[in-house]
C-alpha atoms as a PDB file:
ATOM      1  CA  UNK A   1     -18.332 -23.255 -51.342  1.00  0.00           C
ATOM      2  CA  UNK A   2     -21.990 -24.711 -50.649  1.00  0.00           C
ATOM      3  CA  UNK A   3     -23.370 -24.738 -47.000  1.00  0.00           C
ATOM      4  CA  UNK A   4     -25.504 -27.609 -45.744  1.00  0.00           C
ATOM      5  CA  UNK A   5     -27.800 -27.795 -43.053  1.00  0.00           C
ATOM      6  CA  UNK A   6     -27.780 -31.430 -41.259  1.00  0.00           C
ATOM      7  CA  UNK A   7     -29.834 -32.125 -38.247  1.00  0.00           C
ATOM      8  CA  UNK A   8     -28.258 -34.860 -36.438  1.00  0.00           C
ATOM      9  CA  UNK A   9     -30.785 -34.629 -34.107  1.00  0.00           C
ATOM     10  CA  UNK A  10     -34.102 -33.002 -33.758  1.00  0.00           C
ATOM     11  CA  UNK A  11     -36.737 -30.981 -31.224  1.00  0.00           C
ATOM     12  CA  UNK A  12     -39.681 -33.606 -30.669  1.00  0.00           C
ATOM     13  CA  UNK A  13     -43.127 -32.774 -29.150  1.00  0.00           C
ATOM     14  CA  UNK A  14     -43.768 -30.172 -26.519  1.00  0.00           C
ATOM     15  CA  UNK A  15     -41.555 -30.985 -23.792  1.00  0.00           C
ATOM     16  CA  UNK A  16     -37.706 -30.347 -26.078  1.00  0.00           C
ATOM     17  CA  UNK A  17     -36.992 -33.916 -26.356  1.00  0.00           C
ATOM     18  CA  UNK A  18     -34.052 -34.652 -28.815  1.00  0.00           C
ATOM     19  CA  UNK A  19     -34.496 -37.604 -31.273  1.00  0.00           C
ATOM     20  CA  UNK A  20     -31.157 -38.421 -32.785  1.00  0.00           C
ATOM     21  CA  UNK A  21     -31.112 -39.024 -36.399  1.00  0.00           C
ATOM     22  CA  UNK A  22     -29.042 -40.183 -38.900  1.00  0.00           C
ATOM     23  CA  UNK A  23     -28.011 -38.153 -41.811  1.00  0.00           C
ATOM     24  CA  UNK A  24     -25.878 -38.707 -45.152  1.00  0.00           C
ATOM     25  CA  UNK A  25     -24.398 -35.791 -47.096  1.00  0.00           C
ATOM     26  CA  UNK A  26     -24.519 -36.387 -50.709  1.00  0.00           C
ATOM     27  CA  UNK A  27     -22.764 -34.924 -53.265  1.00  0.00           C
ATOM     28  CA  UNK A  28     -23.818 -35.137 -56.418  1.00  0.00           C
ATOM     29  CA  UNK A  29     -21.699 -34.339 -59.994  1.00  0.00           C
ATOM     30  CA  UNK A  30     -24.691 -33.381 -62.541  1.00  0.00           C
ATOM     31  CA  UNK A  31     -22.383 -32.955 -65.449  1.00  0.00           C
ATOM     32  CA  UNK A  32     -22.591 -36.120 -68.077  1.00  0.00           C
ATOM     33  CA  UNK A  33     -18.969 -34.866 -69.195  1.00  0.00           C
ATOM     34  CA  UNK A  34     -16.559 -33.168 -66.997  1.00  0.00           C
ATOM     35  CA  UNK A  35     -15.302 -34.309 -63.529  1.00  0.00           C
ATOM     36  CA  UNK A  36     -15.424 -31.644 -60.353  1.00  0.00           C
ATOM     37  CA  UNK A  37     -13.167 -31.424 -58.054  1.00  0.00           C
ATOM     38  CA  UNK A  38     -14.057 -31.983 -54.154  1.00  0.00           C
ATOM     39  CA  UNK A  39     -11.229 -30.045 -52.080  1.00  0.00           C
ATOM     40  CA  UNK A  40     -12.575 -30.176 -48.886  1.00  0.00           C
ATOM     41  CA  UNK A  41     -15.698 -31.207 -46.573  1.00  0.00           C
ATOM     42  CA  UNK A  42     -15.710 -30.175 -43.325  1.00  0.00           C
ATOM     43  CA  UNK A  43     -18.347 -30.960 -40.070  1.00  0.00           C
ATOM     44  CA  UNK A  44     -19.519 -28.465 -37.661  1.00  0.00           C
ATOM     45  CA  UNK A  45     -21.653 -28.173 -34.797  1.00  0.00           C
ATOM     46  CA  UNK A  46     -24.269 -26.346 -33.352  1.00  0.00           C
ATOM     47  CA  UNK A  47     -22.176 -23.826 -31.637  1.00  0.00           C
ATOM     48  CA  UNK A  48     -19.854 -24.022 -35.726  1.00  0.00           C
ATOM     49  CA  UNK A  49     -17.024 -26.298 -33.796  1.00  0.00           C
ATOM     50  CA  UNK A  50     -15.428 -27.973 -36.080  1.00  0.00           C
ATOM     51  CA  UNK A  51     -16.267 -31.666 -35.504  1.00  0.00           C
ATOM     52  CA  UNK A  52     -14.828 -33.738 -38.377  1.00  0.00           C
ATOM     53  CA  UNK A  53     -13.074 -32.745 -41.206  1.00  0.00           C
ATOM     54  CA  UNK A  54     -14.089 -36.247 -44.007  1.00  0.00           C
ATOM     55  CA  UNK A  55     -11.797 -34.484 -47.054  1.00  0.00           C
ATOM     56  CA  UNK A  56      -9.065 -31.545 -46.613  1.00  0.00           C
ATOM     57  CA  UNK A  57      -7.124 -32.723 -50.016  1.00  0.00           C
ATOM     58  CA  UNK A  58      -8.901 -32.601 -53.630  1.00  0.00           C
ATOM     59  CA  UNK A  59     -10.128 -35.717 -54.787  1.00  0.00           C
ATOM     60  CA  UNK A  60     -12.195 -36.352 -58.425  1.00  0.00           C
ATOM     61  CA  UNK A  61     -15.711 -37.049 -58.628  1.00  0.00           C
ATOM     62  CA  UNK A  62     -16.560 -38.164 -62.127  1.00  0.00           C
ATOM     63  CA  UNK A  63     -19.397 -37.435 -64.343  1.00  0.00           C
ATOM     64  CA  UNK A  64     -22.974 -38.429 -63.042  1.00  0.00           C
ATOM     65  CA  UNK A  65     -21.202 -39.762 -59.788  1.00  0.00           C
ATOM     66  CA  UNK A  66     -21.914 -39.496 -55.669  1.00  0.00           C
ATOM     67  CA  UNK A  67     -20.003 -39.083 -52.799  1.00  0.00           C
ATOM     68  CA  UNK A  68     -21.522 -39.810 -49.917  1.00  0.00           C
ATOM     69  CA  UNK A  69     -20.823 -39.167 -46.249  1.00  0.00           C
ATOM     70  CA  UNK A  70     -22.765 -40.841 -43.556  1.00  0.00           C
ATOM     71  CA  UNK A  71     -23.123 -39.311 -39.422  1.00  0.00           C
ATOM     72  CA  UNK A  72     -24.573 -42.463 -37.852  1.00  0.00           C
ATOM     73  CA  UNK A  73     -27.393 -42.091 -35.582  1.00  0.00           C
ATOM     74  CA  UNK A  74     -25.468 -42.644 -32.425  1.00  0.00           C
ATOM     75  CA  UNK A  75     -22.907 -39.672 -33.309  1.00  0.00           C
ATOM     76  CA  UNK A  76     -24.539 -36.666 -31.624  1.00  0.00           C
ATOM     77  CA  UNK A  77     -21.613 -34.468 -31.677  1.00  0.00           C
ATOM     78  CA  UNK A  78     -23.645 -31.936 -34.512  1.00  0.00           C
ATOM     79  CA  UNK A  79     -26.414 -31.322 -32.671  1.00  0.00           C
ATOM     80  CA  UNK A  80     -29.562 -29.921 -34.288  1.00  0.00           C
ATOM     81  CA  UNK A  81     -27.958 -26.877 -35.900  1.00  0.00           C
ATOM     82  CA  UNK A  82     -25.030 -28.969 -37.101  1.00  0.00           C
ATOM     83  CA  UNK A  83     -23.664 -28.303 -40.671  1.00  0.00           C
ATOM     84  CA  UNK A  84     -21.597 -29.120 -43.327  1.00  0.00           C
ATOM     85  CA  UNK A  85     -18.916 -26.854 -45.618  1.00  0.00           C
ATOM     86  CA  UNK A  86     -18.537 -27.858 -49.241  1.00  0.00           C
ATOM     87  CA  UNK A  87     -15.839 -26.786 -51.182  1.00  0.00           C
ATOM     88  CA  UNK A  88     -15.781 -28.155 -54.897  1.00  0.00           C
ATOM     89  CA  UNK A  89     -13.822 -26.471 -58.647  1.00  0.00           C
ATOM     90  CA  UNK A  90     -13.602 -27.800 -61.460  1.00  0.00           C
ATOM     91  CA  UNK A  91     -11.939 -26.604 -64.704  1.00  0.00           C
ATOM     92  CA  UNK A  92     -14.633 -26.882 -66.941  1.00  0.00           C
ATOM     93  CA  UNK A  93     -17.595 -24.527 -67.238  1.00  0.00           C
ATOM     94  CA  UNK A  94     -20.238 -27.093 -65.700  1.00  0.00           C
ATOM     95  CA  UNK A  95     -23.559 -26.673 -63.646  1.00  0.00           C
ATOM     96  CA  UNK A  96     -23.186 -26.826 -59.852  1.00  0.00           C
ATOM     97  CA  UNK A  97     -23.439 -30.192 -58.402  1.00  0.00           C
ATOM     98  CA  UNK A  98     -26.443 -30.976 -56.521  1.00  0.00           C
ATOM     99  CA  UNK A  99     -25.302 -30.981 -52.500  1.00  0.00           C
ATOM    100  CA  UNK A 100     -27.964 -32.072 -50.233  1.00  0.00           C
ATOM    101  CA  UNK A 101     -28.369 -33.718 -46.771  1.00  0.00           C
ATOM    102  CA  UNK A 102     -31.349 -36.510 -46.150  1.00  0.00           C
ATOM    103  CA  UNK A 103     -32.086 -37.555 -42.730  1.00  0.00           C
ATOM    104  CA  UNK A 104     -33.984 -40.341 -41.194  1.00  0.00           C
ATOM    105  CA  UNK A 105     -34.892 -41.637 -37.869  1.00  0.00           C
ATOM    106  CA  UNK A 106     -37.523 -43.026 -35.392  1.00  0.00           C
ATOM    107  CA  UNK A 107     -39.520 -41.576 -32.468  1.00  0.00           C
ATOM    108  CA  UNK A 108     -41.723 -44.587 -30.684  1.00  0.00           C
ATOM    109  CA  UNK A 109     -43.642 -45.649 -34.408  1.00  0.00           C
ATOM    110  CA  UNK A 110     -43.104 -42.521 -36.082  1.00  0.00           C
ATOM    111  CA  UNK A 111     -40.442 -42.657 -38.673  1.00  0.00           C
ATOM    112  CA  UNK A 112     -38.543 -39.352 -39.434  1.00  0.00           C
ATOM    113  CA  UNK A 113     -37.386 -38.410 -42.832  1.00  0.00           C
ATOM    114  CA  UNK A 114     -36.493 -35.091 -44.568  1.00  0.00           C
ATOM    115  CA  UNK A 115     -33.913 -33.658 -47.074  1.00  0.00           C
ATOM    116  CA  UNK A 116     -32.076 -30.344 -46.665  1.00  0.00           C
ATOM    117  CA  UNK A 117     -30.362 -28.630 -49.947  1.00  0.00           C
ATOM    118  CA  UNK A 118     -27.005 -26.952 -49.913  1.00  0.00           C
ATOM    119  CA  UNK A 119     -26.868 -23.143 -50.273  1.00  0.00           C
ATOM    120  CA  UNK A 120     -24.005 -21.812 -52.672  1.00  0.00           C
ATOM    121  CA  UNK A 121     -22.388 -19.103 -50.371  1.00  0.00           C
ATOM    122  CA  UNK A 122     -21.097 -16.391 -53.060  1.00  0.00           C
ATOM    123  CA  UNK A 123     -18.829 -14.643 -51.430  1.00  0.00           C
ATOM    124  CA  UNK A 124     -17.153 -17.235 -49.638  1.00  0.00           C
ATOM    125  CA  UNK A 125     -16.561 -18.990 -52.951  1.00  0.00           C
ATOM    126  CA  UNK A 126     -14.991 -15.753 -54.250  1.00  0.00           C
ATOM    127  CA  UNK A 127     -12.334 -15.692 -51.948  1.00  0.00           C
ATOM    128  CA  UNK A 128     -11.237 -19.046 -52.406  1.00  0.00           C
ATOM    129  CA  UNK A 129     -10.956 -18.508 -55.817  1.00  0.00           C
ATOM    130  CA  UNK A 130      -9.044 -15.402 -55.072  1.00  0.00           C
ATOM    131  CA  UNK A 131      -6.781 -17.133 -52.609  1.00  0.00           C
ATOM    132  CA  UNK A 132      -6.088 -19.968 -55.623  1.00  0.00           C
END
């Protein structure tokens, strides 16, 4: 399981203004060989509401490919502290795919971009292999 932070939108300036961004979750399969599996990703909020769930059945992701999964800018439903849950197997001894968040946006002629990695969560991960 690998936990990613996505800002949807963002604090801007002094006064708190939000400036919605858009953000794509990318998941990455590092391994020139083997294919992972992606069992599930999963959207929350700030307040960790589910949102959106894009995957909740395994699906393949071959050697050296991406998934991608886009939160347009108009979709504010994450709000700033809006994140995503990663679950991903496979049944070859392989690296951990790279899982990472870049967001972009605009603020009057300012453009926003950043990236965000994905944090393996250890423990969480151990219990879904347990309940395998």
């Amino acid at each position: 399981m690998v936990y990613v932070p996505v800002y949807s939108s963002i604090y801007w300036g002094f006064d708190r203004q939000l400036t919605d961004l858009a953000a794509t979750l990318s998941i990455r399969n590092v391994s020139e060989k083997a294919s992972i599996a992606v069992h599930a990703v999963k959207y929350y909020d700030s307040h960790g509401k589910l949102v959106r769930v894009y995957i909740n059945e395994p699906g393949l992701l071959g050697p050296l490919a991406t998934a991608d999964f886009v939160i347009q800018r108009r979709d504010t439903a994450g709000g700033p502290g809006a994140n995503f849950l990663v679950e991903w197997s496979s049944a070859e001894d392989v690296d951990e795919p790279v899982i990472e968040a870049v967001m972009i946006g605009q603020h009057g002629n300012a453009g926003i971009s950043f990236t965000s990695l994905g944090r393996p969560l250890p423990k969480a991960s151990a219990a879904l292999r347990d309940a395998r």
